[in-house]
Protein backbone atom coordinates (compact mmCIF):
# COMPACT_ATOMS: atom_id res chain seq x y z
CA UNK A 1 91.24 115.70 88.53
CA UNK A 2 89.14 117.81 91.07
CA UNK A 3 88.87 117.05 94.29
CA UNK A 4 86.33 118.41 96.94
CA UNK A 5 88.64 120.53 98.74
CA UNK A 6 89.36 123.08 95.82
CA UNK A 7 87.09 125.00 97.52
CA UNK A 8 86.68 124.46 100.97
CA UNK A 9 84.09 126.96 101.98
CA UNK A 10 81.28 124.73 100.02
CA UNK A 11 79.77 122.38 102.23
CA UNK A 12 81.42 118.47 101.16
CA UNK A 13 78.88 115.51 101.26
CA UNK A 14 79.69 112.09 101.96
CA UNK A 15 77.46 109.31 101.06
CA UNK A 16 78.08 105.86 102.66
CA UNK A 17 76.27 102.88 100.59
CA UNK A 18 75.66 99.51 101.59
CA UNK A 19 74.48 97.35 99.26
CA UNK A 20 72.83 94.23 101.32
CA UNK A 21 70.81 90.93 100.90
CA UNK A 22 70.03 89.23 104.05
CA UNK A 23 72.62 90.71 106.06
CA UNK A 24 69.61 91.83 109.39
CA UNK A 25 72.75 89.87 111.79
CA UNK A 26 75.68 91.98 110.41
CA UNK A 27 74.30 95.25 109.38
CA UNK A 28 74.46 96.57 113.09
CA UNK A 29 77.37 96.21 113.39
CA UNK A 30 78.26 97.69 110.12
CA UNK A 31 76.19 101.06 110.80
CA UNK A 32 77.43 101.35 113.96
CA UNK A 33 81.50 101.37 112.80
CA UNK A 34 80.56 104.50 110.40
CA UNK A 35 82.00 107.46 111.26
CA UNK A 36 80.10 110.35 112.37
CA UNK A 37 82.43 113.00 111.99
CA UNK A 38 85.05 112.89 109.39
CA UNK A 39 87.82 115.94 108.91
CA UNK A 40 86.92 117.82 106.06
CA UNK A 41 83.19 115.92 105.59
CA UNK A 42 80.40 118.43 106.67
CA UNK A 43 77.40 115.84 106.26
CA UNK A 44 77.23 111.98 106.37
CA UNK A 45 74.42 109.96 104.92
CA UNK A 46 74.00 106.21 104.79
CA UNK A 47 72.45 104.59 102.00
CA UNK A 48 71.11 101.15 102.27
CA UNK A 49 70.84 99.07 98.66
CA UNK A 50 67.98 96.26 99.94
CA UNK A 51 69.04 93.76 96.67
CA UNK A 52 66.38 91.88 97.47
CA UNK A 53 66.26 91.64 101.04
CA UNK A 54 63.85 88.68 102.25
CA UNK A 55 64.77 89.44 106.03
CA UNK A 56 64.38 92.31 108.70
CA UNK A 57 67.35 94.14 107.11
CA UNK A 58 65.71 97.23 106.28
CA UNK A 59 63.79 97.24 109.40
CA UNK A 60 67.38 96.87 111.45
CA UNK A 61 68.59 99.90 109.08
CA UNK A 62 65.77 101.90 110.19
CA UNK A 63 66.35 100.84 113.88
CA UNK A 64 69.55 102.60 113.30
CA UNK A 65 68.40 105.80 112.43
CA UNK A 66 68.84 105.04 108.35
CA UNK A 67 66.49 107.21 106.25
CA UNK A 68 67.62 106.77 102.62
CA UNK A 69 67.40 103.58 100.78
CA UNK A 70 66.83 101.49 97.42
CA UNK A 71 64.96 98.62 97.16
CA UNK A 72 64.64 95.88 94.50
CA UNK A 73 62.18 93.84 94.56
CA UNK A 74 64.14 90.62 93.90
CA UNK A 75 67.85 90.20 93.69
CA UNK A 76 69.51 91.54 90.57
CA UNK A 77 73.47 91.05 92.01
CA UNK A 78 76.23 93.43 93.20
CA UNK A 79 76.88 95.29 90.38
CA UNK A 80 73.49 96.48 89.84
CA UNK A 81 73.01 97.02 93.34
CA UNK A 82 76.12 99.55 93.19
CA UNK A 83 75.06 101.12 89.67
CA UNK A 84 71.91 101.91 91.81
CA UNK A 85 73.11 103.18 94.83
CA UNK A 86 75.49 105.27 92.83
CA UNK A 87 72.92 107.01 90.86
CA UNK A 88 70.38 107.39 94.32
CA UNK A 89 73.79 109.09 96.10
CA UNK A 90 74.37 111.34 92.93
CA UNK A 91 71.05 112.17 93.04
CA UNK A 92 71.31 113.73 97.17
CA UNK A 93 74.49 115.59 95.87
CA UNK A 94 77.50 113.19 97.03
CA UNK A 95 80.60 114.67 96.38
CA UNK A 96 82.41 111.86 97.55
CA UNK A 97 80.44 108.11 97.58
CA UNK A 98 82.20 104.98 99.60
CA UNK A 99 80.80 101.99 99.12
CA UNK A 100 81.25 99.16 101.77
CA UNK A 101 79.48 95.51 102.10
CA UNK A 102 76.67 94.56 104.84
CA UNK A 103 78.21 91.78 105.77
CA UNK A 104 81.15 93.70 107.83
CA UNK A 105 83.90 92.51 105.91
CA UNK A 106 85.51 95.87 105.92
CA UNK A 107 86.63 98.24 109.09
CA UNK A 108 84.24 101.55 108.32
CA UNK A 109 86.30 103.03 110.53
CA UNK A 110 88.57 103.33 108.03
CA UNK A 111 86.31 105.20 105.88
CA UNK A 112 87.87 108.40 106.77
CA UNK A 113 91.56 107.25 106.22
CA UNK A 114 89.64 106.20 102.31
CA UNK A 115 88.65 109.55 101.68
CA UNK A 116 91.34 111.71 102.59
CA UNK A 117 92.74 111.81 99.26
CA UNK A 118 89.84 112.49 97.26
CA UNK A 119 89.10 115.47 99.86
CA UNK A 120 92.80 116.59 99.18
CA UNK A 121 92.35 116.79 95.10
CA UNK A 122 95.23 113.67 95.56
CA UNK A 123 92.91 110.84 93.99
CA UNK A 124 89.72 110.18 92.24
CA UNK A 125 89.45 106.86 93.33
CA UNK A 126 90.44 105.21 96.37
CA UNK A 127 90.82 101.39 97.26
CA UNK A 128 91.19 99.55 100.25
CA UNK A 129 93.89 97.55 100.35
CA UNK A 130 93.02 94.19 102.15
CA UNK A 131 96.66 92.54 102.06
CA UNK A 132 95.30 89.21 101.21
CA UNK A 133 98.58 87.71 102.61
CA UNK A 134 97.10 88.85 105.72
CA UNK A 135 93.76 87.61 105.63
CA UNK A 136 93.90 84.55 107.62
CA UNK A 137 90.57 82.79 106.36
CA UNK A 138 91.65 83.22 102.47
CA UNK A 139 93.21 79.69 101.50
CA UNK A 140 96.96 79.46 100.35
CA UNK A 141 95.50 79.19 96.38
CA UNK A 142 92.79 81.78 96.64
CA UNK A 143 95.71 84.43 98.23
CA UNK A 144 97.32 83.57 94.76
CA UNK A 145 94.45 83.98 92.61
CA UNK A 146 93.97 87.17 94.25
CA UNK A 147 97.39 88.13 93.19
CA UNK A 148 96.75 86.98 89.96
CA UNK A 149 93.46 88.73 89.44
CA UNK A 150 94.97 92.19 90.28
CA UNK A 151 97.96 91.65 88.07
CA UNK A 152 95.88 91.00 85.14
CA UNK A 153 93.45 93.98 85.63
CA UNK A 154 96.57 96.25 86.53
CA UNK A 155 98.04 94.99 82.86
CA UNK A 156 94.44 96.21 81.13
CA UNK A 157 94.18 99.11 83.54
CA UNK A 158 97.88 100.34 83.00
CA UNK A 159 97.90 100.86 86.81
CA UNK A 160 99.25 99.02 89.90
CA UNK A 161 97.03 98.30 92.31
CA UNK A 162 97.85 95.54 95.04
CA UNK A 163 94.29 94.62 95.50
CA UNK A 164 92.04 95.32 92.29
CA UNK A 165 89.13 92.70 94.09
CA UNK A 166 88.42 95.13 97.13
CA UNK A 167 84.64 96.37 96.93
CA UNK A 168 85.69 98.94 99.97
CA UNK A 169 86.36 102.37 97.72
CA UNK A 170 85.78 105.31 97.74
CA UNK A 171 84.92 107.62 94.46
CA UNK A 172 84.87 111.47 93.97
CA UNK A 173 81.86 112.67 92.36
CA UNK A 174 83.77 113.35 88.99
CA UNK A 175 84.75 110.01 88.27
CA UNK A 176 81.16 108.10 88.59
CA UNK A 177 80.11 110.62 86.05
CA UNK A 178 83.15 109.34 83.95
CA UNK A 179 82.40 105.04 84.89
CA UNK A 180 79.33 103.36 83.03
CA UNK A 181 79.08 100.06 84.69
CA UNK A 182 77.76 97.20 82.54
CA UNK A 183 78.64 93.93 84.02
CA UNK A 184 76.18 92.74 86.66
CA UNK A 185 78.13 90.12 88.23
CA UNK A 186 80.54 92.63 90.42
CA UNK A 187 81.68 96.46 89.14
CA UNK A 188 84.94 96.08 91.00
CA UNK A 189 87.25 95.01 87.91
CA UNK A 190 85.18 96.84 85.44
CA UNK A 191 85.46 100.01 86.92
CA UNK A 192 89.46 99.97 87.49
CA UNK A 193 89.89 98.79 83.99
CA UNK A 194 87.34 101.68 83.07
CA UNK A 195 89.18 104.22 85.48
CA UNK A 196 92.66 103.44 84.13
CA UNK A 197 92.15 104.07 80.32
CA UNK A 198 90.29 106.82 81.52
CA UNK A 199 93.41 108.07 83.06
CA UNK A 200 91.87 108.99 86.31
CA UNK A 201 94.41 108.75 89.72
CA UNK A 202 93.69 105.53 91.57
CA UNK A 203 95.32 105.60 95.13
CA UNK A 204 95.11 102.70 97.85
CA UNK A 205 95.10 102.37 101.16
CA UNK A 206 96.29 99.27 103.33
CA UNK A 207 93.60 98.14 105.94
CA UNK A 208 92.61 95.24 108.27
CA UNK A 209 89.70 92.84 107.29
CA UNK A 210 87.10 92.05 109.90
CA UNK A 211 86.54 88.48 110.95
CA UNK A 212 84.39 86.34 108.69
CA UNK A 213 80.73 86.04 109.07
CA UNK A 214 79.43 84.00 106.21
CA UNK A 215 80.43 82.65 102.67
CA UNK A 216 80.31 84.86 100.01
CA UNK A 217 77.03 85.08 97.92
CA UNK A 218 78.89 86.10 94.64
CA UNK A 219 79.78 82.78 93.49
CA UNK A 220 78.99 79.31 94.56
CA UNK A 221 82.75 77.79 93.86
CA UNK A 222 86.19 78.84 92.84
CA UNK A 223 86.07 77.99 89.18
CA UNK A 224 82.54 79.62 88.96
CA UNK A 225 84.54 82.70 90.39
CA UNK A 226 87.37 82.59 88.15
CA UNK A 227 84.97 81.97 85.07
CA UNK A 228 82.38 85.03 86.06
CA UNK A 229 85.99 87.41 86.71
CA UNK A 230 87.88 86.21 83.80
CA UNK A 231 84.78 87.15 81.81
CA UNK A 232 84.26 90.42 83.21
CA UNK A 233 88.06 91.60 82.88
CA UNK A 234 88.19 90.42 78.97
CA UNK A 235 84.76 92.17 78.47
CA UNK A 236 86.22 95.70 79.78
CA UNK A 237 89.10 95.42 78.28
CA UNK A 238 87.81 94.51 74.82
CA UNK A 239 85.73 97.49 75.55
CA UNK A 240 88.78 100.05 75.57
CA UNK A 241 91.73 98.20 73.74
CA UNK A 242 89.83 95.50 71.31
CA UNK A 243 92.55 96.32 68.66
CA UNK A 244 95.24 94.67 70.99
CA UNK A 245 93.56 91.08 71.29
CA UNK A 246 92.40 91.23 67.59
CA UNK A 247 95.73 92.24 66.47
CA UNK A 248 97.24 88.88 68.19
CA UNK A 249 94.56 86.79 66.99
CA UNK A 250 95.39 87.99 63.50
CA UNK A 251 99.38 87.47 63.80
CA UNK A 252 98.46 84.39 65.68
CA UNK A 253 96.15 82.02 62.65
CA UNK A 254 98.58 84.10 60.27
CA UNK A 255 101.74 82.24 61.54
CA UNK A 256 99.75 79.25 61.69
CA UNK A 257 98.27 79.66 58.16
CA UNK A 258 101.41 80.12 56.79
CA UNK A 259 103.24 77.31 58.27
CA UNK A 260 101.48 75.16 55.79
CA UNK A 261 101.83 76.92 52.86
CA UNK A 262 105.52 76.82 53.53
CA UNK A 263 105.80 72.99 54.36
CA UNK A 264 103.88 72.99 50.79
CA UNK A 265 106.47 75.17 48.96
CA UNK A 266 109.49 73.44 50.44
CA UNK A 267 107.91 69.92 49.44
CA UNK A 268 107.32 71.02 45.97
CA UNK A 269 110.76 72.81 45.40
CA UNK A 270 112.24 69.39 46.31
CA UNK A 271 110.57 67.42 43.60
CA UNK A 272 108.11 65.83 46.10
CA UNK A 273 105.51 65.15 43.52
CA UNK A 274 103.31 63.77 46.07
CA UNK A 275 99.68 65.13 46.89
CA UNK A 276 99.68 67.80 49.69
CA UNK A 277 96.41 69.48 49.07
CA UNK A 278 95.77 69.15 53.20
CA UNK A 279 98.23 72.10 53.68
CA UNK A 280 96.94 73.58 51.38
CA UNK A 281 93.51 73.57 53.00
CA UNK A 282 95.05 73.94 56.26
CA UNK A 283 96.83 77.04 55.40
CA UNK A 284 93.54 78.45 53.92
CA UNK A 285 91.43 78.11 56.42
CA UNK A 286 93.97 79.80 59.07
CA UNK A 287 94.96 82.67 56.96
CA UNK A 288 91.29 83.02 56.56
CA UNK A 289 90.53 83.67 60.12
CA UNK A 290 93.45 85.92 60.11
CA UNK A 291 91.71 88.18 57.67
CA UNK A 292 88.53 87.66 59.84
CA UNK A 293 90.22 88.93 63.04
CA UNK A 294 91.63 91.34 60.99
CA UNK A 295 88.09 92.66 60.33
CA UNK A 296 86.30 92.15 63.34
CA UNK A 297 89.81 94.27 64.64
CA UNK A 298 89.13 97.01 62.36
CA UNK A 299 84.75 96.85 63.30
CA UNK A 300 85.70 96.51 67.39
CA UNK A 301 87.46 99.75 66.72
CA UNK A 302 84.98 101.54 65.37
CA UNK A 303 82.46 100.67 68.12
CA UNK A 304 84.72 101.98 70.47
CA UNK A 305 85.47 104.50 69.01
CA UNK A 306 81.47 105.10 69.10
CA UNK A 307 80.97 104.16 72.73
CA UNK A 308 83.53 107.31 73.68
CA UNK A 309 81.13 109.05 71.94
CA UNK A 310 78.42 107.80 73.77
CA UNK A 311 80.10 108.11 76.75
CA UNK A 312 81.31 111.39 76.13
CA UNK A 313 77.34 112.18 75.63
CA UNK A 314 76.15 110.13 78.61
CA UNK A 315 78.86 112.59 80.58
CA UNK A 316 76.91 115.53 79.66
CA UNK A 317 73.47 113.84 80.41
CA UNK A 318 74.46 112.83 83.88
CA UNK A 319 75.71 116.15 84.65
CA UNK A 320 71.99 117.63 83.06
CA UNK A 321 70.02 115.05 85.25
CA UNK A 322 72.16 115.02 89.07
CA UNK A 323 73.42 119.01 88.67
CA UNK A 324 76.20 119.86 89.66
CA UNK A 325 77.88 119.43 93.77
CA UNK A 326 78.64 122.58 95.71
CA UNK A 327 82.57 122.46 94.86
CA UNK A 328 81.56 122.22 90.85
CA UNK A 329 79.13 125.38 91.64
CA UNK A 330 81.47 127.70 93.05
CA UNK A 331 84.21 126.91 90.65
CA UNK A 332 82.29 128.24 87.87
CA UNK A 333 81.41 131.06 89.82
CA UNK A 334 84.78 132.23 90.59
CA UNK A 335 85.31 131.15 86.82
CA UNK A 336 82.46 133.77 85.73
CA UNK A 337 84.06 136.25 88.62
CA UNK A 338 87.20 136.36 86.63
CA UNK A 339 85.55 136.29 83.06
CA UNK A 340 82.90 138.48 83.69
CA UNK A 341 80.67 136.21 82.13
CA UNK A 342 76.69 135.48 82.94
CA UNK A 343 76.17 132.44 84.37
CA UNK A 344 72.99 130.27 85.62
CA UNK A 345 73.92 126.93 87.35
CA UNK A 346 71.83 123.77 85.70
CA UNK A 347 70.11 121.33 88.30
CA UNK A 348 67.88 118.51 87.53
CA UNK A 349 66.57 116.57 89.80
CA UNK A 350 65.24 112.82 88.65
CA UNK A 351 62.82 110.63 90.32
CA UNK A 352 62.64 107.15 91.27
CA UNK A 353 63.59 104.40 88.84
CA UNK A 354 60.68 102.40 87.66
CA UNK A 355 60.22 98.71 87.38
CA UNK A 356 61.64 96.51 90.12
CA UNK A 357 64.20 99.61 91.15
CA UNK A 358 62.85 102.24 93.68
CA UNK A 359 63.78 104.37 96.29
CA UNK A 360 62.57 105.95 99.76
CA UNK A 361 63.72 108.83 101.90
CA UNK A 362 62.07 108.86 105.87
């Protein structure tokens, strides 16, 4: 884990993104709550992610004095929006990237209490907490799904984290060039699960929700919600640890299968001349998809073991395309210092996406 702050003399850049759709009533107030000055931040930039924006929302962000932005051309959902806005912030050299919501959900005044650990080398990631007990406008059963939700990711994740659903985080440069989001429905479960079998340090801190300004936009009900989540968490965590659910599946139809074979065995031993070819069947079609989750065990294995290649390789092309941050340069120059070894940082410098995804700078 490195944090900013392992060498304080380099300049430390904070990138704020705010991934929006329609949010021209909110997003003053949201870009007025950000911080200017933050202990042990030396430059502040806002990024606006316009997911589609059919409103004056990017005008109101220029009102504000906003100069860097993404645009997409139609709505393409939070976690592309973030993936985005993560790789336009990596792209200005963000050592440290908090991402918030335009609908003022979360107190940005708390964005310096968020990074304070990553500037300390304490965390890599950083949550808000929202205390969902608190949260007055949450209903008795979604306070419990909540709770629920967090548990189960904190089981995949190995970690324990009182509020895994929070989109207001904060990130260290070295851990988005670890997380490879995939799921386009949110990155908030995704990239904990990703983050703990990664073994990177997840902190949180407590904060206060705002009041409520509108219904969320993610899902249209709670089962859609629990559907789209459940989804996403089993999807990650096959990802990392498929060996664990195919290893269950296969003790699980083996049990089964062999509860017949044994009903068959006792009934014969006994004399029971009778015809019992159903278990017989039975048992051969469950120990058969025993062996088959035994294989597609052993073939999910394999493709994770591939995809830490691939990740391991996607690493090294990150760090080839965004260069490396201030803190990363001077390290290996007090590395070469003490080595007495040439050395001639890398920087690449990509431009905008293609398609529906650009970018602007004023």
């Amino acid at each position: 884990m490195f944090g900013p702050t392992t060498c304080p003399e380099v300049p430390v850049k904070l990138v704020v993104q705010v991934p929006c759709l329609n949010e021209e009533e909110t997003l003053p107030s949201v870009l007025e709550s950000i911080p200017k000055q933050i202990p042990g931040i030396d430059e502040i930039v806002i990024l606006i992610v316009d997911d589609g924006c059919t409103d004056r929302t990017v005008e109101v962000a220029k009102e504000h004095g906003v100069r860097e932005f993404v645009h997409h051309s139609r709505n393409q959902g939070l976690g592309r929006s973030f993936h985005d806005g993560v790789v336009r912030a990596l792209e200005l050299g963000a050592d440290i990237v908090v991402n918030t919501d335009g609908d003022n959900q979360y107190p940005q005044d708390r964005i310096a209490d968020l990074v304070q650990p990553i500037i300390h080398g304490q965390a890599d990631i950083v949550i808000g907490d929202r205390q969902v007990d608190r949260i007055e406008h949450f209903s008795g059963l979604k306070k419990k799904l909540q709770k629920v939700g967090s548990k189960v990711v904190n089981m995949a994740a190995e970690t324990d984290l009182p509020d895994a659903a929070s989109g207001f985080r904060a990130y260290s440069r070295e851990s988005l060039m670890l997380l490879n989001t995939v799921t386009r429905f949110s990155y908030c479960m995704e990239t904990i699960i990703q983050a703990g079998n990664k073994r990177m340090k997840i902190a949180s801190v407590p904060i206060e929700t705002n009041a409520k300004t509108r219904e969320s936009r993610l899902f249209k009900s709670m089962p859609e919600h629990i559907m789209k989540s459940g989804a996403a968490i089993v999807r990650s965590y096959m990802m990392y640890k498929p060996y664990a659910i195919f290893v269950w599946l296969t003790a699980f139809f083996f049990v089964l299968g062999a509860i017949p074979f044994f009903r068959y065995l006792v009934l014969w031993l006994s004399g029971d001349n009778g015809n019992h070819i159903q278990s017989l069947l039975l048992g051969g079609v469950l120990i058969n998809l025993a062996f088959m989750s035994a294989m597609l065990g052993v073939i999910s294995d394999l493709i994770r073991t591939n995809r830490v290649l691939i990740e391991d390789d996607l690493e090294h092309t990150k760090k080839a395309r965004f260069g490396k941050s201030g803190t990363e340069m001077l390290r290996d120059q007090t590395s070469v210092a003490e080595f007495d070894l040439p050395h001639t940082p890398r920087a690449s410098k990509s431009s905008a996406q293609s398609g529906e995804t650009w970018t602007t700078s004023l």
